[in-house]
N, C-alpha and C. Protein backbone atom coordinates (compact mmCIF):
# COMPACT_ATOMS: atom_id res chain seq x y z
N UNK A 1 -21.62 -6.19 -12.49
CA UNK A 1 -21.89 -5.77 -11.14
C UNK A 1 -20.74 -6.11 -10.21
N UNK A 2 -20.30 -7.51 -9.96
CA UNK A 2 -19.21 -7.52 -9.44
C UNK A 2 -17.81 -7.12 -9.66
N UNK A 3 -17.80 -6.46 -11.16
CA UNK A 3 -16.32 -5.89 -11.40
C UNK A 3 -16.50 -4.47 -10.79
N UNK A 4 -17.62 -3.73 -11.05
CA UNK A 4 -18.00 -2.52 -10.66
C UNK A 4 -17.88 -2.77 -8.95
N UNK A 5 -17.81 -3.29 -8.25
CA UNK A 5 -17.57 -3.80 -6.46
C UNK A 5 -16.35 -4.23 -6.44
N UNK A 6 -15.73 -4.56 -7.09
CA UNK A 6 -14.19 -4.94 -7.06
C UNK A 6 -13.12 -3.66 -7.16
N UNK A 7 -14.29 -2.88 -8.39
CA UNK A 7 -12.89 -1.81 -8.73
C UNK A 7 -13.45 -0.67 -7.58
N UNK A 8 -14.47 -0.50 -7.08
CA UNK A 8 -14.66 0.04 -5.76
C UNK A 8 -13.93 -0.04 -4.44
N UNK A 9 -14.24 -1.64 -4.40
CA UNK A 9 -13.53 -1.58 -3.24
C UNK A 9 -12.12 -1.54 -3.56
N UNK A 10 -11.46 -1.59 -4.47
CA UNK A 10 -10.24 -1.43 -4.53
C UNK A 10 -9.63 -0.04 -4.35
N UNK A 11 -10.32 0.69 -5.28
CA UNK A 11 -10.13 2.45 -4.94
C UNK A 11 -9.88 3.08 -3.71
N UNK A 12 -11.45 2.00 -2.88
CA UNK A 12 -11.28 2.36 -1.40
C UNK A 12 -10.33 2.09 -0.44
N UNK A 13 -9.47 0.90 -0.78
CA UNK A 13 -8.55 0.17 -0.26
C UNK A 13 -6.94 1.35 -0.69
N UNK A 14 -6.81 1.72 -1.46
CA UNK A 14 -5.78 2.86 -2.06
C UNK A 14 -5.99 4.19 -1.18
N UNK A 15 -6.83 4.03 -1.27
CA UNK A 15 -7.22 5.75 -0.53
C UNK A 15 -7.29 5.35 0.79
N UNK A 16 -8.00 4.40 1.37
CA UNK A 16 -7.23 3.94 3.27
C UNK A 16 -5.75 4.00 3.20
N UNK A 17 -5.16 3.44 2.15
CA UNK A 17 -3.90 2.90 2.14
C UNK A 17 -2.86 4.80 2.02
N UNK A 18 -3.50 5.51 1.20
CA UNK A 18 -2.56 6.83 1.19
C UNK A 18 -3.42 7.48 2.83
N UNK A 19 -4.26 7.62 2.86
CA UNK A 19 -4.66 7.95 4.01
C UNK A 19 -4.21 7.77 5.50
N UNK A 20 -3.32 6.66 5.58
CA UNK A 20 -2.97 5.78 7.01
C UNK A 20 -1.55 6.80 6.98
N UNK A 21 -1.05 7.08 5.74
CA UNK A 21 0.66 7.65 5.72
C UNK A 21 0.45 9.02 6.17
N UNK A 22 1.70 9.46 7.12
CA UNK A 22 1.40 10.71 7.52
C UNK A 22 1.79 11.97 6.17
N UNK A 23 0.74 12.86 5.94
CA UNK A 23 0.38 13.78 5.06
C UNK A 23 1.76 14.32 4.35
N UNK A 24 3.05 14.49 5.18
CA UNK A 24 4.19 14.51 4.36
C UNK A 24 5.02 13.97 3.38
N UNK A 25 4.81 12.38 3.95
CA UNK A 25 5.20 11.23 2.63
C UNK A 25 4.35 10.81 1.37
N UNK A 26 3.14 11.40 1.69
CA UNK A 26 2.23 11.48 0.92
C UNK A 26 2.61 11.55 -0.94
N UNK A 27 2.46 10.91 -1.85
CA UNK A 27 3.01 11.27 -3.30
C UNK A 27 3.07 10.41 -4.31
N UNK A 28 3.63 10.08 -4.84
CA UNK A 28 3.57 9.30 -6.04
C UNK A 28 5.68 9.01 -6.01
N UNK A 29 5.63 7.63 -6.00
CA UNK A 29 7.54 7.70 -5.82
C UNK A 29 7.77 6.71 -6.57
N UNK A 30 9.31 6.20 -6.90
CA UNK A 30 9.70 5.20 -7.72
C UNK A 30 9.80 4.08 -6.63
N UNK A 31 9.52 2.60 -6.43
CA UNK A 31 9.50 2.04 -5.43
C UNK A 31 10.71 1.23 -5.75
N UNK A 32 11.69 1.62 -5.86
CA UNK A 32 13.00 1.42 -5.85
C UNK A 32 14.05 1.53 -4.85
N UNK A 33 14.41 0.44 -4.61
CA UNK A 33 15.44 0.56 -3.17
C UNK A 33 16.54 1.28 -3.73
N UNK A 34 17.29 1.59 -2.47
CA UNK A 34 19.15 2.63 -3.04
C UNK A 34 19.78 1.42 -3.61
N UNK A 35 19.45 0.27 -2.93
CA UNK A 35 20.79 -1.25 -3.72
C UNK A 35 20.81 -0.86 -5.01
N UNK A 36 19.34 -0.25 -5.74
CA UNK A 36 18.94 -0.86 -6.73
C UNK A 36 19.29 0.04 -7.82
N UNK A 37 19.64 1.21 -7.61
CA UNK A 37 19.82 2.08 -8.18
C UNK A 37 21.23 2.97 -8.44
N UNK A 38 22.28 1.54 -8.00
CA UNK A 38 23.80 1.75 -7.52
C UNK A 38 24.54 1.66 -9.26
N UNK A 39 23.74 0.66 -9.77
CA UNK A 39 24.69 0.24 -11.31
C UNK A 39 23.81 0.74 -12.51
N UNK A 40 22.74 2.52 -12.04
CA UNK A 40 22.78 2.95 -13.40
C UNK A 40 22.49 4.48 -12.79
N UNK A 41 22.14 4.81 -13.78
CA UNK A 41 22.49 6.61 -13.23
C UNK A 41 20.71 7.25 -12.88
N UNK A 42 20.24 6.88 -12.02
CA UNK A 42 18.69 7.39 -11.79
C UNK A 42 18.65 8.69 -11.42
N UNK A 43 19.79 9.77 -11.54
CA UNK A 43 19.92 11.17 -10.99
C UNK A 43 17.96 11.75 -11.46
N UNK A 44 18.12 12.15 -10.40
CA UNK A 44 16.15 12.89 -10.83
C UNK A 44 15.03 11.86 -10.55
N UNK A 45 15.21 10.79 -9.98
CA UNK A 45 14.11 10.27 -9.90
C UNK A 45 13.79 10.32 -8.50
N UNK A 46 12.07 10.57 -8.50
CA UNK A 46 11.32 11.01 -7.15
C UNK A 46 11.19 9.35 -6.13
N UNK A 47 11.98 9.61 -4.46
CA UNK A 47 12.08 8.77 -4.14
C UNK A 47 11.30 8.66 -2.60
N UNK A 48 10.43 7.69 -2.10
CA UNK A 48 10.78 7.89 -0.87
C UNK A 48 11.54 6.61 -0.28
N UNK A 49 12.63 6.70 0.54
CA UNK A 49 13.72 6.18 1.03
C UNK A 49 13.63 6.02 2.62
N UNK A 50 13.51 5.10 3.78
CA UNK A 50 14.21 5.05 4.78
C UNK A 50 14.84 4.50 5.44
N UNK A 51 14.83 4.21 6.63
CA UNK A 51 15.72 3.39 7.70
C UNK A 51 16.41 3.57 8.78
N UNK A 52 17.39 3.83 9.04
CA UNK A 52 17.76 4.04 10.43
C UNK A 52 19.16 4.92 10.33
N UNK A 53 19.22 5.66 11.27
CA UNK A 53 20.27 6.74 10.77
C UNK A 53 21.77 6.21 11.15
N UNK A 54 22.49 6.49 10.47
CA UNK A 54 24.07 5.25 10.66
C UNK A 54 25.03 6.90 11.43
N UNK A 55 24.52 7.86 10.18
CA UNK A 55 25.75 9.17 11.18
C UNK A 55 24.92 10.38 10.59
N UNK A 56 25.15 11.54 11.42
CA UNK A 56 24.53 13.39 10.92
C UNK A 56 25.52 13.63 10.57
N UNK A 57 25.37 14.60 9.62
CA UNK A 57 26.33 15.88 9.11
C UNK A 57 26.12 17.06 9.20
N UNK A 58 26.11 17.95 10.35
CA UNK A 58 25.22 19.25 9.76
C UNK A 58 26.40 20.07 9.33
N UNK A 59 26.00 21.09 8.16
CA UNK A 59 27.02 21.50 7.16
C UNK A 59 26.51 23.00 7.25
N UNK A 60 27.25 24.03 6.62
CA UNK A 60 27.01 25.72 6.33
C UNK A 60 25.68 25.33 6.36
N UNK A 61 25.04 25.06 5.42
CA UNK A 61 23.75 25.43 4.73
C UNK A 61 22.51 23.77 4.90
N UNK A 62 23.47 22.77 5.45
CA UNK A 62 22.29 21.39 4.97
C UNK A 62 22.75 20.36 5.87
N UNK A 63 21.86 19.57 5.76
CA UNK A 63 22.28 18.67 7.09
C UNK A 63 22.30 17.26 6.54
N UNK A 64 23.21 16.62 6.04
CA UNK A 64 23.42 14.98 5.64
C UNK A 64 23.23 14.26 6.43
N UNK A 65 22.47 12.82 5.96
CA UNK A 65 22.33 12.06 7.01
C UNK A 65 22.67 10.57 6.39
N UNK A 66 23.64 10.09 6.54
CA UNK A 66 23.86 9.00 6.17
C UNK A 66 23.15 7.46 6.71
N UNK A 67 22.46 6.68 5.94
CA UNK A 67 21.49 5.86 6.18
C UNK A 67 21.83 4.53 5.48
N UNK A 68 20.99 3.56 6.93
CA UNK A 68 21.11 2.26 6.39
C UNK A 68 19.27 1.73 6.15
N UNK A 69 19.00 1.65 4.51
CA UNK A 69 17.77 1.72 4.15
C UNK A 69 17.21 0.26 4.50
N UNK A 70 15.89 0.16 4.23
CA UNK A 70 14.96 -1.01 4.80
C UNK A 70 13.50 -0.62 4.04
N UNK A 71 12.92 -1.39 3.90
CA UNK A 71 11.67 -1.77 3.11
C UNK A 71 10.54 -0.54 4.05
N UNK A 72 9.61 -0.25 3.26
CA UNK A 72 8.42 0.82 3.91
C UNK A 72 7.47 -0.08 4.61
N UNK A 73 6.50 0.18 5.40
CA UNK A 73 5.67 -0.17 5.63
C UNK A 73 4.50 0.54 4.97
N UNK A 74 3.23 0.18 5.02
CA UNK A 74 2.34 0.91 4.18
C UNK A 74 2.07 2.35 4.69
N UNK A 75 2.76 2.56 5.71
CA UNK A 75 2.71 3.91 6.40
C UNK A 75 3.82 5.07 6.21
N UNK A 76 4.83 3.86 5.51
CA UNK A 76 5.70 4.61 5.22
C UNK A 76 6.88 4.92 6.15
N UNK A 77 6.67 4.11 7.29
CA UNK A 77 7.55 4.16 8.46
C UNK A 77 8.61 2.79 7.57
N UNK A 78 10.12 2.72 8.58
CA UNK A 78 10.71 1.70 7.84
C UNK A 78 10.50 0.50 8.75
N UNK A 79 10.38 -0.55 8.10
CA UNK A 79 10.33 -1.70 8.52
C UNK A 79 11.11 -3.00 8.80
N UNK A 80 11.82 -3.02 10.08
CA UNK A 80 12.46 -4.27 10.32
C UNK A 80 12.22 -5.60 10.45
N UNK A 81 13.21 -6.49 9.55
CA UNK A 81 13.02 -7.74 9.83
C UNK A 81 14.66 -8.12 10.19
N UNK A 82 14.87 -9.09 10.87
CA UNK A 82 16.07 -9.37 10.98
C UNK A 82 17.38 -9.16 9.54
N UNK A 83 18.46 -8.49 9.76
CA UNK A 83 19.07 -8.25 8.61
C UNK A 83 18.58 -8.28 7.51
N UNK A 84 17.87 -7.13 7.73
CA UNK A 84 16.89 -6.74 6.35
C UNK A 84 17.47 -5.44 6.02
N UNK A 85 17.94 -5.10 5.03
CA UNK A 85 18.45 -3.68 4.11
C UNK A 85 18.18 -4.03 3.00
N UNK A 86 18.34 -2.42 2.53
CA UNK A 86 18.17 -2.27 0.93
C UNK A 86 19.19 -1.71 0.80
N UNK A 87 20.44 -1.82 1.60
CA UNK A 87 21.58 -0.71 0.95
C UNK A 87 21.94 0.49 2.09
N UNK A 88 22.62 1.45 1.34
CA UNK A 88 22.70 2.78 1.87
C UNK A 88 22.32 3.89 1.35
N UNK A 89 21.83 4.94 1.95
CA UNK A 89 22.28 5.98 0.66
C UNK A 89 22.37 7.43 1.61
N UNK A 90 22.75 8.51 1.47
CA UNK A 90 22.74 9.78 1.76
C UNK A 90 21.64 10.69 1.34
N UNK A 91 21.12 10.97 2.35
CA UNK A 91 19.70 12.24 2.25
C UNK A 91 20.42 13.70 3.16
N UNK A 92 20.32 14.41 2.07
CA UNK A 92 20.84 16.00 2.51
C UNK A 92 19.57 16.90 2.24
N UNK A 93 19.17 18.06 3.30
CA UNK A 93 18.25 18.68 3.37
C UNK A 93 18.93 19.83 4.10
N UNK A 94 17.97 20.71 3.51
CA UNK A 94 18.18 22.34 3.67
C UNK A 94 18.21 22.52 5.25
N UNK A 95 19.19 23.13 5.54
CA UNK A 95 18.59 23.94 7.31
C UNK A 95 19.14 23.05 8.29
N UNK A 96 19.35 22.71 9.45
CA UNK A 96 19.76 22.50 10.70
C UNK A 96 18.70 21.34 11.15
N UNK A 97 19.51 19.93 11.07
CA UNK A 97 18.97 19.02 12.21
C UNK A 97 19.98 18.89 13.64
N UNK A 98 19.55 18.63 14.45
CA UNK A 98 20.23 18.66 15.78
C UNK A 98 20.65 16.92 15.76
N UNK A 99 21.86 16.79 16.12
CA UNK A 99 22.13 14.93 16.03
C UNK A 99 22.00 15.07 17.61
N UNK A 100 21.32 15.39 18.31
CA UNK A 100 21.04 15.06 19.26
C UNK A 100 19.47 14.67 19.38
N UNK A 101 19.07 14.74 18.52
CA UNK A 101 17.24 14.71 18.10
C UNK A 101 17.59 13.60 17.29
N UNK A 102 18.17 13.91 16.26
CA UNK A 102 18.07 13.05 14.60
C UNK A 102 19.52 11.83 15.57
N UNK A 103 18.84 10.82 16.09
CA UNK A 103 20.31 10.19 16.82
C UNK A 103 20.42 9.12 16.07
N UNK A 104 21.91 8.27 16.21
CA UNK A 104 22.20 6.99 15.56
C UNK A 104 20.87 6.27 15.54
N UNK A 105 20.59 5.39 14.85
CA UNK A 105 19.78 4.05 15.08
C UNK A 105 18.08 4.88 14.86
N UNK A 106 18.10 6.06 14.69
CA UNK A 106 16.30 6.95 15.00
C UNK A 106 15.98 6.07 13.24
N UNK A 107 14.84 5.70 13.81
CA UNK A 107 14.35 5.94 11.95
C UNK A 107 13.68 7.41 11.53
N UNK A 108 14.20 7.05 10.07
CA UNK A 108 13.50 8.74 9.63
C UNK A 108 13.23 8.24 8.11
N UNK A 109 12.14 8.89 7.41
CA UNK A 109 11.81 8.27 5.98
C UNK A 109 12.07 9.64 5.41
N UNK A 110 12.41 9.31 4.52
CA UNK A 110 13.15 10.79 3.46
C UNK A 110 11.92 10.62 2.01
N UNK A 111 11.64 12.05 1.54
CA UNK A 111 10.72 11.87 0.56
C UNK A 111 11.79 12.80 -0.62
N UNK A 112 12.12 13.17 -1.66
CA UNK A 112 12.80 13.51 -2.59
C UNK A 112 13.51 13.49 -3.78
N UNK A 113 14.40 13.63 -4.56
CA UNK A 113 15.01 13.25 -5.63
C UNK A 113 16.35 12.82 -5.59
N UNK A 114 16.79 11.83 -6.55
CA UNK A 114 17.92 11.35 -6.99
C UNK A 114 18.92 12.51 -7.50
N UNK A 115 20.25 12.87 -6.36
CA UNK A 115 20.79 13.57 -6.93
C UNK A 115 22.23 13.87 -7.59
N UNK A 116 22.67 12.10 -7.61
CA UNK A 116 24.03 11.84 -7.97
C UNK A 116 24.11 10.69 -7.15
N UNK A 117 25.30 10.69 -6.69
CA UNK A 117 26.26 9.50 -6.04
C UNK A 117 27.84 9.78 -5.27
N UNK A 118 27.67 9.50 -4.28
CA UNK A 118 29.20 10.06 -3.50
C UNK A 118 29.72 8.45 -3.12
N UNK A 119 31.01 8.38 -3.17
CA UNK A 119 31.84 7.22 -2.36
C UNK A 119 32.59 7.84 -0.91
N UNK A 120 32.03 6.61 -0.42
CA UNK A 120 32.41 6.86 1.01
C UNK A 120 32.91 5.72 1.54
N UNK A 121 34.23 5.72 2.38
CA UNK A 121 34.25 4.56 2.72
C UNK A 121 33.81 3.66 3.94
N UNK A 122 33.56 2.78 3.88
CA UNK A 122 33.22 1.91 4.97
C UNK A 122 33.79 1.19 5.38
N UNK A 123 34.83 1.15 6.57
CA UNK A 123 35.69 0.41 7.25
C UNK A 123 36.69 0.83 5.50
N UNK A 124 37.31 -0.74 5.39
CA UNK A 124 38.29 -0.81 4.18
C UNK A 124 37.78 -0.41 2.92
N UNK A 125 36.38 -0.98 2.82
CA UNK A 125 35.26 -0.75 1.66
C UNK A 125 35.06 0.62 1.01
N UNK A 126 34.90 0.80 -0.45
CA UNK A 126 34.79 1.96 -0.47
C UNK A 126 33.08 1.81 -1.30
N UNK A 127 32.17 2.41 -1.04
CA UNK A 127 30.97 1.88 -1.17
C UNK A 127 30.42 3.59 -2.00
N UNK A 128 30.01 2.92 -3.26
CA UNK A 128 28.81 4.14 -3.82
C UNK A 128 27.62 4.24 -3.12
N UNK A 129 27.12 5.23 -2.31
CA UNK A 129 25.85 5.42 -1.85
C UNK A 129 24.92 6.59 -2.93
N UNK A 130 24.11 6.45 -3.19
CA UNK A 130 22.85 7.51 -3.96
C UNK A 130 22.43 8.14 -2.72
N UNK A 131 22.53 9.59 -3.63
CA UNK A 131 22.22 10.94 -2.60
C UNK A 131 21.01 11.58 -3.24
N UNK A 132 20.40 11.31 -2.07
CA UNK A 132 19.08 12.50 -2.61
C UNK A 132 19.10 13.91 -2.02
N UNK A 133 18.59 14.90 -2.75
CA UNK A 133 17.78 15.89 -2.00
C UNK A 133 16.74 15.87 -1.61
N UNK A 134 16.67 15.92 -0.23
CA UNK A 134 14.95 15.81 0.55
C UNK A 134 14.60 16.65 0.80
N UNK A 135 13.03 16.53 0.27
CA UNK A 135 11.99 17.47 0.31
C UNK A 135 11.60 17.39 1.91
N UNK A 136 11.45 16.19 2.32
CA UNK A 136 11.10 15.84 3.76
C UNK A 136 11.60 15.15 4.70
N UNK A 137 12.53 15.49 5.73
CA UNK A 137 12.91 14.44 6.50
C UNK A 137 11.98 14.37 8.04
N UNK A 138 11.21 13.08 7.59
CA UNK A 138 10.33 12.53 8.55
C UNK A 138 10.76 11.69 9.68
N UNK A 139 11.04 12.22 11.12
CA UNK A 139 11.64 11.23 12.28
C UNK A 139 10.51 10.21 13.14
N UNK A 140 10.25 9.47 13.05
CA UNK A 140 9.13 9.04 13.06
C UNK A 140 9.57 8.88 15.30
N UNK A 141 8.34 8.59 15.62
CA UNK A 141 8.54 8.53 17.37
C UNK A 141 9.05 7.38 18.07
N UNK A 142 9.58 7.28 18.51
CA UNK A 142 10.91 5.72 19.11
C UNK A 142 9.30 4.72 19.37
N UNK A 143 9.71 3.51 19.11
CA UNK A 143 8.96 2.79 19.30
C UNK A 143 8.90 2.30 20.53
N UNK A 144 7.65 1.36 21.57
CA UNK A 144 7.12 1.38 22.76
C UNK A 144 8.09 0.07 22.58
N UNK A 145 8.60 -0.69 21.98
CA UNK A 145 8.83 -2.03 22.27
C UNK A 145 9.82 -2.55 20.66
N UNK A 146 10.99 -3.42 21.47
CA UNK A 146 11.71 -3.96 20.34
C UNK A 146 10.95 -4.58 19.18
N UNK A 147 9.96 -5.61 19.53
CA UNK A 147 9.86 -6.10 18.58
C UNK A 147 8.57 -5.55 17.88
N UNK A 148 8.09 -4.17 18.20
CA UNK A 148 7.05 -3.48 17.54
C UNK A 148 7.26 -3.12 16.02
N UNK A 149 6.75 -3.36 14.80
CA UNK A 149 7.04 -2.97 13.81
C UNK A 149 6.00 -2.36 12.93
């Protein structure tokens, strides 16, 4: 009886828990940060990724957004703690973002696949970032207060 109430309420607790995320991030993902996925080749694996936007690219056909990643919240929004990252990585998506919308510092959570690896440099650094193709780039709404998370 009480395992049968345990594995209940647990079910129920999963399904609040996909339920609270807005319907786009919604999915099944590898819960793997970009750090983590720098020293082997994960090309193809389904990710969701975010954090705060470092620079835009909008290109012919797709719009890059180069990112400094950070841990999810159960909502799927990214979550700050003081010098908290997971890395970097590049999310490119079909069609036209405006970097006047998509601005430095906005968070946005990316839902998609592993699609290689580009070097880019940083200051002197020359740094491998993992590039996905996103299915979804989610800008989530500026927050009411710094230390809101």
């Amino acid at each position: 009886m009480i395992r049968c109430t345990l594995a209940s309420l647990a079910a129920a607790l999963l399904l609040t828990a996909c339920a609270s995320q807005p319907r786009p991030l919604q999915g099944s993902f590898v819960e793997t940060p970009p750090h983590a996925v720098l020293e082997s080749d994960a090309t193809g694996t389904p990710v969701r990724w975010g954090g705060r936007i470092v620079q835009v690219e909008p290109r012919a056909d797709e719009t890059c957004f180069e990112m400094i990643s950070t841990r999810l919240t159960a909502t799927g929004r990214p979550y700050w703690a003081s010098d908290d990252s997971n890395g970097r990585f590049i999310a490119c998506r079909t069609g036209f973002y405006d970097p006047s919308v998509f601005e430095i510092n906005r968070e946005v959570t990316f839902t998609g696949h592993i699609a290689g690896y580009e070097t880019r440099r940083i200051g002197g650094y020359d740094y491998r970032f993992p590039r996905i193709d996103a299915d979804v780039a989610y800008l989530w709404p500026r927050r009411e207060t710094a230390n809101e998370i």
